[in-house]
N, C-alpha and C. Protein backbone atom coordinates (compact mmCIF):
# COMPACT_ATOMS: atom_id res chain seq x y z
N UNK A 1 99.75 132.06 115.53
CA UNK A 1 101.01 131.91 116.23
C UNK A 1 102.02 131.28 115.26
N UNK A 2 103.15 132.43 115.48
CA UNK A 2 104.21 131.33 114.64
C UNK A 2 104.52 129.78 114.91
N UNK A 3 105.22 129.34 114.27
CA UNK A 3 105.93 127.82 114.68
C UNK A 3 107.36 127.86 115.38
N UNK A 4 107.80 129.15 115.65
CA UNK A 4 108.77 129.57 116.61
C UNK A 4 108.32 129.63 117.98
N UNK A 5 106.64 130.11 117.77
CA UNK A 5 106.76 130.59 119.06
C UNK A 5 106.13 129.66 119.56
N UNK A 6 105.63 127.84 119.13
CA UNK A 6 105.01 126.98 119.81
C UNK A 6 105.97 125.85 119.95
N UNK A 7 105.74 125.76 121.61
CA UNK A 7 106.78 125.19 122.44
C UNK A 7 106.07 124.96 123.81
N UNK A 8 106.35 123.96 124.36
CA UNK A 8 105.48 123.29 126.05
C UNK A 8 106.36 124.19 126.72
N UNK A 9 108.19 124.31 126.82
CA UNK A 9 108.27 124.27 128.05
C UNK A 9 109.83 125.33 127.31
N UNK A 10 110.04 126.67 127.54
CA UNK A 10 111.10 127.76 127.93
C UNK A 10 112.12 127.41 128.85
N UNK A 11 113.26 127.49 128.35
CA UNK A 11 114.11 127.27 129.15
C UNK A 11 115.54 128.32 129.26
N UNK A 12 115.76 129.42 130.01
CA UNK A 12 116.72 130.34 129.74
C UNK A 12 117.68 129.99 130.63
N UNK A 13 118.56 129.71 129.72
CA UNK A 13 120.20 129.29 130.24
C UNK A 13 121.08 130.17 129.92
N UNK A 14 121.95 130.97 130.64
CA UNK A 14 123.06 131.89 130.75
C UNK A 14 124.47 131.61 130.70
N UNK A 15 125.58 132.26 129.40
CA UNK A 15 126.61 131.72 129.41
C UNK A 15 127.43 132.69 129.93
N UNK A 16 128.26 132.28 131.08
CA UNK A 16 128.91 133.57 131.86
C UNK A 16 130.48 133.02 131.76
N UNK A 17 131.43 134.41 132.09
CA UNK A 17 132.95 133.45 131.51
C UNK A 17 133.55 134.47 131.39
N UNK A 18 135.04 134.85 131.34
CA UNK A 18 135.73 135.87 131.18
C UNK A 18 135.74 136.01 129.44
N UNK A 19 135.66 137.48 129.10
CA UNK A 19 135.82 137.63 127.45
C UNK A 19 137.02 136.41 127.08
N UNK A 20 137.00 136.14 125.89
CA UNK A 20 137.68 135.46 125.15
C UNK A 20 137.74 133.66 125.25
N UNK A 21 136.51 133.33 126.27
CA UNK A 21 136.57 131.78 126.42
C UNK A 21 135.73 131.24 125.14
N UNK A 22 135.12 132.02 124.70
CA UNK A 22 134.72 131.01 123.46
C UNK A 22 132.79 131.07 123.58
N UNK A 23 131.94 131.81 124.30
CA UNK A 23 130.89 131.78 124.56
C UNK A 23 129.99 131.97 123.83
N UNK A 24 130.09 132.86 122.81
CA UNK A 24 129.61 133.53 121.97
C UNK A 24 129.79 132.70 120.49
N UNK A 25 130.96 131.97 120.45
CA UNK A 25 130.67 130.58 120.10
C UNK A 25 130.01 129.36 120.42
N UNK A 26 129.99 128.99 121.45
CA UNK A 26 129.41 127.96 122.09
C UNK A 26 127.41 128.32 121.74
N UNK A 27 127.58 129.55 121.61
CA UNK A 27 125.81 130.27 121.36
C UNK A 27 125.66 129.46 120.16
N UNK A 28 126.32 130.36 118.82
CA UNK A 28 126.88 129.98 117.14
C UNK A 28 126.01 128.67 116.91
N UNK A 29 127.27 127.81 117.63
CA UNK A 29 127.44 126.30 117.47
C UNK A 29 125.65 125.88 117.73
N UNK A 30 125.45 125.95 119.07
CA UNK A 30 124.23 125.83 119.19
C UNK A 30 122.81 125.53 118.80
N UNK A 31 123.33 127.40 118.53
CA UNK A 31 121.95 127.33 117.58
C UNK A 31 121.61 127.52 116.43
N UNK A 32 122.75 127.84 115.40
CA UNK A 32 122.82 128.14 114.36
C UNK A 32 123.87 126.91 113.61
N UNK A 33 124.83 126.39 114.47
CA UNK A 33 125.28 125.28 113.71
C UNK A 33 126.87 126.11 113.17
N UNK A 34 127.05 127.41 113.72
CA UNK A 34 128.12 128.11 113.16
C UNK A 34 129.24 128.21 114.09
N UNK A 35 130.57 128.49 113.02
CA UNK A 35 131.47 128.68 114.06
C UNK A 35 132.12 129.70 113.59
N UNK A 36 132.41 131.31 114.48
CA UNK A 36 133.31 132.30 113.80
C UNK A 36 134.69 132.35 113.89
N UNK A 37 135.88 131.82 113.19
CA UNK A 37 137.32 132.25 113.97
C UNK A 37 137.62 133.34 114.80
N UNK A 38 137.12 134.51 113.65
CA UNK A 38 137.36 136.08 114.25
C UNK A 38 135.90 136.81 114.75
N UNK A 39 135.63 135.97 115.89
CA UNK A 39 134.24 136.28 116.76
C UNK A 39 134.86 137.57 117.40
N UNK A 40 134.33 138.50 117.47
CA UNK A 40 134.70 139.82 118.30
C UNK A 40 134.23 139.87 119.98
N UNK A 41 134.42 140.30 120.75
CA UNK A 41 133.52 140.48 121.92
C UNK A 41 132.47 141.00 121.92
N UNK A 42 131.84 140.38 122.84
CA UNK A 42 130.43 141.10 123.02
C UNK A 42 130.39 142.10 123.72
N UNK A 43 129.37 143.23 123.25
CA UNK A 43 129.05 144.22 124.46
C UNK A 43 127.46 143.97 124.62
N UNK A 44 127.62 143.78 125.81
CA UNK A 44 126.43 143.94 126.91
C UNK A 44 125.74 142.07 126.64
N UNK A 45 124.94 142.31 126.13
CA UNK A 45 123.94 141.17 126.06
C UNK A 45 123.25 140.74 124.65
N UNK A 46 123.22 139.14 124.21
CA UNK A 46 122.73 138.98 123.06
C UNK A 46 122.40 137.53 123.61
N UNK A 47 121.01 137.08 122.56
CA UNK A 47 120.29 135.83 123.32
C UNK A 47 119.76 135.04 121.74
N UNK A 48 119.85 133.76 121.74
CA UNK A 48 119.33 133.18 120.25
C UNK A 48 118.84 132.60 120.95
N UNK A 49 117.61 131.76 120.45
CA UNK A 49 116.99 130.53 120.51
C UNK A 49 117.09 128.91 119.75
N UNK A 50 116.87 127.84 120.65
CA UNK A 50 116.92 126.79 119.50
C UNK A 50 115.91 126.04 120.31
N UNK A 51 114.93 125.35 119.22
CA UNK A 51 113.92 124.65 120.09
C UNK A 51 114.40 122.71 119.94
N UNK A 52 114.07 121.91 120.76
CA UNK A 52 114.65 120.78 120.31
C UNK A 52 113.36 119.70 120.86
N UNK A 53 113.19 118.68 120.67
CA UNK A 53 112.18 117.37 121.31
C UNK A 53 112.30 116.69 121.59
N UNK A 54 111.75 116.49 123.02
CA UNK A 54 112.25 115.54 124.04
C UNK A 54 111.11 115.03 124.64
N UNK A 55 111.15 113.91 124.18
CA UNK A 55 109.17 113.21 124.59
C UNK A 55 108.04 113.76 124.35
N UNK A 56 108.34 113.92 122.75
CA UNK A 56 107.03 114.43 122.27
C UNK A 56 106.89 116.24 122.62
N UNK A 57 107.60 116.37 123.20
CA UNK A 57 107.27 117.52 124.05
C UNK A 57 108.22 118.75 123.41
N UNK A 58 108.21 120.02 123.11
CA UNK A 58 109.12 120.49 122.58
C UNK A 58 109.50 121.67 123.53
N UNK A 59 110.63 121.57 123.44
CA UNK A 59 111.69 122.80 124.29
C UNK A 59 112.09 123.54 123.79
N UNK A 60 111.83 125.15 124.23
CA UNK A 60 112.59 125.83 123.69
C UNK A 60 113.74 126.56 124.76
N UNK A 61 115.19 126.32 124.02
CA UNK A 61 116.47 126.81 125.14
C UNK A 61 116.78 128.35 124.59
N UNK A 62 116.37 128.81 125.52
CA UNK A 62 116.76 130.63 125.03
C UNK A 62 118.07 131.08 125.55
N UNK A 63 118.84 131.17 125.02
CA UNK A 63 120.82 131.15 125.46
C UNK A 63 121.01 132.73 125.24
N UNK A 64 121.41 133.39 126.66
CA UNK A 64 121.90 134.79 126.72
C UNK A 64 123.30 134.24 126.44
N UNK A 65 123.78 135.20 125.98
CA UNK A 65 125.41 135.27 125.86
C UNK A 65 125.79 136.71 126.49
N UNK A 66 126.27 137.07 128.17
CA UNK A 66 126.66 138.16 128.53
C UNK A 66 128.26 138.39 128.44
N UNK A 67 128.23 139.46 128.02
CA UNK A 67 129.80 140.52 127.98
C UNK A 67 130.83 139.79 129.30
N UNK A 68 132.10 139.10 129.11
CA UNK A 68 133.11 138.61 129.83
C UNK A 68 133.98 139.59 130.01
N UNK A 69 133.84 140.77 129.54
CA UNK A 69 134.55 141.70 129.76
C UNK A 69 134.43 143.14 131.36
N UNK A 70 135.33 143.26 131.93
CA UNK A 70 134.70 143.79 133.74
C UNK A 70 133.92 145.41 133.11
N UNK A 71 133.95 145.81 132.31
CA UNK A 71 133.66 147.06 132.00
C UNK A 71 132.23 146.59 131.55
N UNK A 72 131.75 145.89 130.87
CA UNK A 72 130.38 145.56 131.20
C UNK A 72 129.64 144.55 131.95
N UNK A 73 130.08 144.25 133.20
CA UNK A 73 129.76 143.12 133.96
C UNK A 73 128.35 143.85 135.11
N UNK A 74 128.55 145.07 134.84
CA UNK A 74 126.90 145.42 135.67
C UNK A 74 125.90 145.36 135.31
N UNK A 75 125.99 145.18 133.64
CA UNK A 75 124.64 144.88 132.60
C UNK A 75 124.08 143.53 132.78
N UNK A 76 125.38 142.25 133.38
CA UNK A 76 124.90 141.26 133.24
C UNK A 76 123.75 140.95 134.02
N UNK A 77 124.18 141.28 135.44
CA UNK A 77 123.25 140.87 136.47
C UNK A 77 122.17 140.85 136.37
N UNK A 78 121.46 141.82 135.58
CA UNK A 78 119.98 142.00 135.72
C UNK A 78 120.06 140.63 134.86
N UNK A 79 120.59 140.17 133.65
CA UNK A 79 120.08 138.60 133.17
C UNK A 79 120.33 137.51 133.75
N UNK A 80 120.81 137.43 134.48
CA UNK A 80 120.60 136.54 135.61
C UNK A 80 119.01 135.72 135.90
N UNK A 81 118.25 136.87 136.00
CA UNK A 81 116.53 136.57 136.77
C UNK A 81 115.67 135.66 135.75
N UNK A 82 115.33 134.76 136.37
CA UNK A 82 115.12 133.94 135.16
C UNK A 82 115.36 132.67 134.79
N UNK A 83 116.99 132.66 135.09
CA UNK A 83 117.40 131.65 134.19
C UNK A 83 117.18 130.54 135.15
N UNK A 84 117.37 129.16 134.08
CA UNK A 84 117.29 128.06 135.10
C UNK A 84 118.51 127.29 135.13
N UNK A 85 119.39 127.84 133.96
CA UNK A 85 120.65 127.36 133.89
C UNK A 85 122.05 128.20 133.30
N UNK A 86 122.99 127.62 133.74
CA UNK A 86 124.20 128.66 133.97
C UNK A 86 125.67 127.52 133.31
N UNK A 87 125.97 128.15 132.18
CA UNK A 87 127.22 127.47 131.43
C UNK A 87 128.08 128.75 132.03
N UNK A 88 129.41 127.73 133.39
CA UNK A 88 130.30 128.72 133.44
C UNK A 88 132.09 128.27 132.58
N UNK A 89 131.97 129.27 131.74
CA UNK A 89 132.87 128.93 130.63
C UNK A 89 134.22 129.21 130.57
N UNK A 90 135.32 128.57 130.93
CA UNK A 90 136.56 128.81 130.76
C UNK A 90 137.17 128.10 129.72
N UNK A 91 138.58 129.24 129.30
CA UNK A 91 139.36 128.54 128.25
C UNK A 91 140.11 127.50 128.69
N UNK A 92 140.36 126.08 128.37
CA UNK A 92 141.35 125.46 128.76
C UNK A 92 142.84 125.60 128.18
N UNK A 93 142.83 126.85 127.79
CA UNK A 93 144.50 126.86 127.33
C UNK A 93 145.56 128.48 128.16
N UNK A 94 143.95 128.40 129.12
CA UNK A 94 144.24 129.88 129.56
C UNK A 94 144.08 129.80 131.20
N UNK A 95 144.77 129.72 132.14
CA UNK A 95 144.36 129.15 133.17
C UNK A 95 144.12 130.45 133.96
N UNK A 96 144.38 131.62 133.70
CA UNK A 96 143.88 133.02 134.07
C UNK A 96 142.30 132.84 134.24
N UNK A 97 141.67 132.25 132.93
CA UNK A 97 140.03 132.18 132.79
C UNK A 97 139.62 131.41 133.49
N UNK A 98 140.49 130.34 134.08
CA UNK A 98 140.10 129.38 135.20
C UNK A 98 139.56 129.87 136.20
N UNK A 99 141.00 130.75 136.87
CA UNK A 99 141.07 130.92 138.09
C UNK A 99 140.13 132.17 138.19
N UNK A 100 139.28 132.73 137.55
CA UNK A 100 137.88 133.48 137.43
C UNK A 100 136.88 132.84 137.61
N UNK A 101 136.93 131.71 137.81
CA UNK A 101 135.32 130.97 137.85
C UNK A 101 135.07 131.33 139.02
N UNK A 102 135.84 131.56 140.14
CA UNK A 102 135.45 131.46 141.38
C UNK A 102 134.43 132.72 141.54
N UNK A 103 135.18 133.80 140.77
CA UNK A 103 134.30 135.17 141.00
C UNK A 103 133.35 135.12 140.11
N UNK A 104 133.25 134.62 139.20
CA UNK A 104 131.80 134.32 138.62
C UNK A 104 130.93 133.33 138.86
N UNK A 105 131.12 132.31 139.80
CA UNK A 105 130.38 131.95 140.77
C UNK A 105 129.84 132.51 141.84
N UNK A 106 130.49 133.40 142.20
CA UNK A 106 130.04 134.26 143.29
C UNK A 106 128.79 135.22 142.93
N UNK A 107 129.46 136.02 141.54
CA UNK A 107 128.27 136.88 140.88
C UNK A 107 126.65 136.23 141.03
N UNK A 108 126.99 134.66 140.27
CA UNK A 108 126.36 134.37 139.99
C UNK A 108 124.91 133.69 141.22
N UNK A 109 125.93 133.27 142.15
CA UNK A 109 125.25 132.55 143.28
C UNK A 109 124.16 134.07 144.04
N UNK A 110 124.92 135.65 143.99
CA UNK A 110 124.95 136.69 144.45
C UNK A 110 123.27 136.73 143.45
N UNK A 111 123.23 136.96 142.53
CA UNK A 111 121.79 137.34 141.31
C UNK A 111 121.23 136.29 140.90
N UNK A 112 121.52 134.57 140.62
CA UNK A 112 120.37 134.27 140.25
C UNK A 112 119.61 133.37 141.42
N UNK A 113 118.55 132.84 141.03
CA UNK A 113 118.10 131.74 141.50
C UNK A 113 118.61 131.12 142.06
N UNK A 114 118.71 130.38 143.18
CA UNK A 114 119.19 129.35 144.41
C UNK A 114 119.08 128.05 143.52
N UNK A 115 118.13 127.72 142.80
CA UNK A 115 117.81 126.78 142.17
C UNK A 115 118.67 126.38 140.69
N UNK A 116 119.63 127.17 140.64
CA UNK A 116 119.63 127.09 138.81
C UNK A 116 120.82 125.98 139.19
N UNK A 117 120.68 125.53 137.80
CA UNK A 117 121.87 124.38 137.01
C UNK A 117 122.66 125.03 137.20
N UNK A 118 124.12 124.31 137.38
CA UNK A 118 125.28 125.47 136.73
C UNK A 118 125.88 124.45 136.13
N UNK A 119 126.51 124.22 134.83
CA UNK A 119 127.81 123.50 134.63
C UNK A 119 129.10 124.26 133.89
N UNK A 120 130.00 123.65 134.78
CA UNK A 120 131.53 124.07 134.24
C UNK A 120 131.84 123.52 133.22
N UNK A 121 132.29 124.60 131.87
CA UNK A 121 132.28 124.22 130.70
C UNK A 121 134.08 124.46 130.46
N UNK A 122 135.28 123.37 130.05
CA UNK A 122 136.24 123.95 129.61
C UNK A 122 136.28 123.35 128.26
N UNK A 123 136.72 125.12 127.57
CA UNK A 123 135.84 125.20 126.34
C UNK A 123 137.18 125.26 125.66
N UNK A 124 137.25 125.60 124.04
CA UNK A 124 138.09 125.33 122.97
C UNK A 124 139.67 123.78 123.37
N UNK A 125 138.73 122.89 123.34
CA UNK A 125 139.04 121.11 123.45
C UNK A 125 140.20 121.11 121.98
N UNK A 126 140.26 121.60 120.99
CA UNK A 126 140.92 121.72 120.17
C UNK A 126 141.89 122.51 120.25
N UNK A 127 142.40 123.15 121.79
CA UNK A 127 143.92 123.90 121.65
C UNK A 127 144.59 122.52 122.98
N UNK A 128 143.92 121.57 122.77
CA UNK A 128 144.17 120.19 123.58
C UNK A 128 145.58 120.78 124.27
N UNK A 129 146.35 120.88 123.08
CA UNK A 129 147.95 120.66 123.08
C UNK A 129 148.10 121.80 123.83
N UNK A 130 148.19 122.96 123.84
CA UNK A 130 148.19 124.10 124.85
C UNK A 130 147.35 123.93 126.21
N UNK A 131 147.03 122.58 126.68
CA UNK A 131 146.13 123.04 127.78
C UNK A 131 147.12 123.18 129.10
N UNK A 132 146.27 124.29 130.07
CA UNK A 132 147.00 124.96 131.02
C UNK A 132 146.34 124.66 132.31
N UNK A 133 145.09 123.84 131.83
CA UNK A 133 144.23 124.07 133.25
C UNK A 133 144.04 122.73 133.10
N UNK A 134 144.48 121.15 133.84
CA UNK A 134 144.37 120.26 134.05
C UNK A 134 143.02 119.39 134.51
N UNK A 135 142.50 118.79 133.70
CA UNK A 135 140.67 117.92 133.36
C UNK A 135 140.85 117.72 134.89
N UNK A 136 141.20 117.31 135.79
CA UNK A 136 141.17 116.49 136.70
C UNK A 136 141.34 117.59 138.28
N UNK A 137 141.43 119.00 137.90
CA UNK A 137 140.99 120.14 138.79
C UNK A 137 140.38 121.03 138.57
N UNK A 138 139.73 120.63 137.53
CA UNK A 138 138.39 121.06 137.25
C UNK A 138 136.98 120.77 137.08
N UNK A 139 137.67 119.35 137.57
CA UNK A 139 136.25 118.34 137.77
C UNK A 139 136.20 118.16 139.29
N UNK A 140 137.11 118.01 139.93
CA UNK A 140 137.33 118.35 141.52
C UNK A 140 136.55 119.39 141.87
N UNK A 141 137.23 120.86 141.43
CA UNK A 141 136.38 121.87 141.89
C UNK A 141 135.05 121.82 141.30
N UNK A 142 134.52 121.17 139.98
CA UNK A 142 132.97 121.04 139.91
C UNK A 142 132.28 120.25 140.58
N UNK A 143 132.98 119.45 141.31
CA UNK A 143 132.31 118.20 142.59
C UNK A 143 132.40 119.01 143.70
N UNK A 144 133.01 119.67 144.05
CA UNK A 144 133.61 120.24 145.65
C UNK A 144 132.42 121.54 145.13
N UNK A 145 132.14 121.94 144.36
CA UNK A 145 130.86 123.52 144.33
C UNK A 145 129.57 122.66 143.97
N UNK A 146 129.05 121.31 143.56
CA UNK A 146 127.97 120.62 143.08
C UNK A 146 127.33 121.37 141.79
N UNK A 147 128.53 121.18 141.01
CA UNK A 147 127.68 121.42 139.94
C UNK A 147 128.24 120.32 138.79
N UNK A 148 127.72 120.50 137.17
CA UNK A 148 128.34 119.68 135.91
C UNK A 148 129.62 119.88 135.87
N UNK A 149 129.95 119.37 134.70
CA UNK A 149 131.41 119.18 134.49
C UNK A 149 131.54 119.08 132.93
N UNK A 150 132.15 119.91 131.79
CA UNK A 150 131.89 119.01 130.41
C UNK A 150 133.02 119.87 129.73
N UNK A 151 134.05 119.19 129.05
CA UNK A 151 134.80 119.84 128.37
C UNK A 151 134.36 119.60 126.82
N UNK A 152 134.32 121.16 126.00
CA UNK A 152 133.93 121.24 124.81
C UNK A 152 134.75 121.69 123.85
């Protein structure tokens, strides 16, 4: 057995979000430690791994990154099954990507697990100065749906 593939405990977490919030970065960063300026969109589905240790114990987080784009949003669903956790990702300089969480909560509540994590991620923290979508109604609506809250 490789040393990739020994690990106690799998963990598949799903990053869902309208194209252009930054997801496919947020993967990068992750698990590779990278960041692309000119990241392209994704089509359909792509997943990295990073394993990390937490009481002796080692985890491995397997991160889908699905297509934010509506022309491939029927591919996502099937990755849904599975997961135990759900990064829902908006731009904070784009309040269009905001006001989408709602329907990708819905998707999401609609295909996965009753059980999964979800946290609301407002993502690219470095267009600070352009922000459109205000910290303080988006932590509301992540209290008022029970889920995280984390701007990145």
């Amino acid at each position: 057995m490789s040393r990739d593939d020994e690990y106690d405990y799998l963990f598949k977490v799903v990053l869902i979000g309208d194209s252009g919030v930054g997801k496919t970065n947020l993967l990068g960063r992750f698990t590779r430690n990278e960041f692309n300026l000119e990241s392209k969109s994704t089509i359909g589905v792509e997943f990295a791994t990073r394993s990390i240790q937490v009481d002796n114990k080692t985890i491995k987080a397997q991160i889908w990154d699905t297509a934010g784009q509506e022309r491939y949003r029927a591919i996502t669903s099937a990755y849904y099954r599975g997961a135990v956790g759900a990064l829902l990702v908006y731009d904070i300089s784009k309040h269009s990507t905001y006001e989408s969480v709602s329907r990708w909560l819905k998707e999401l509540r609609d295909h996965a697990d009753s059980n999964i994590v979800i946290m609301l991620v407002g993502n690219k923290s470095d267009l600070r100065h352009l922000r459109a979508v205000p910290t303080d109604e988006a932590k509301q609506f992540a209290g008022k749906s029970i889920f995280f809250f984390y701007i990145f």
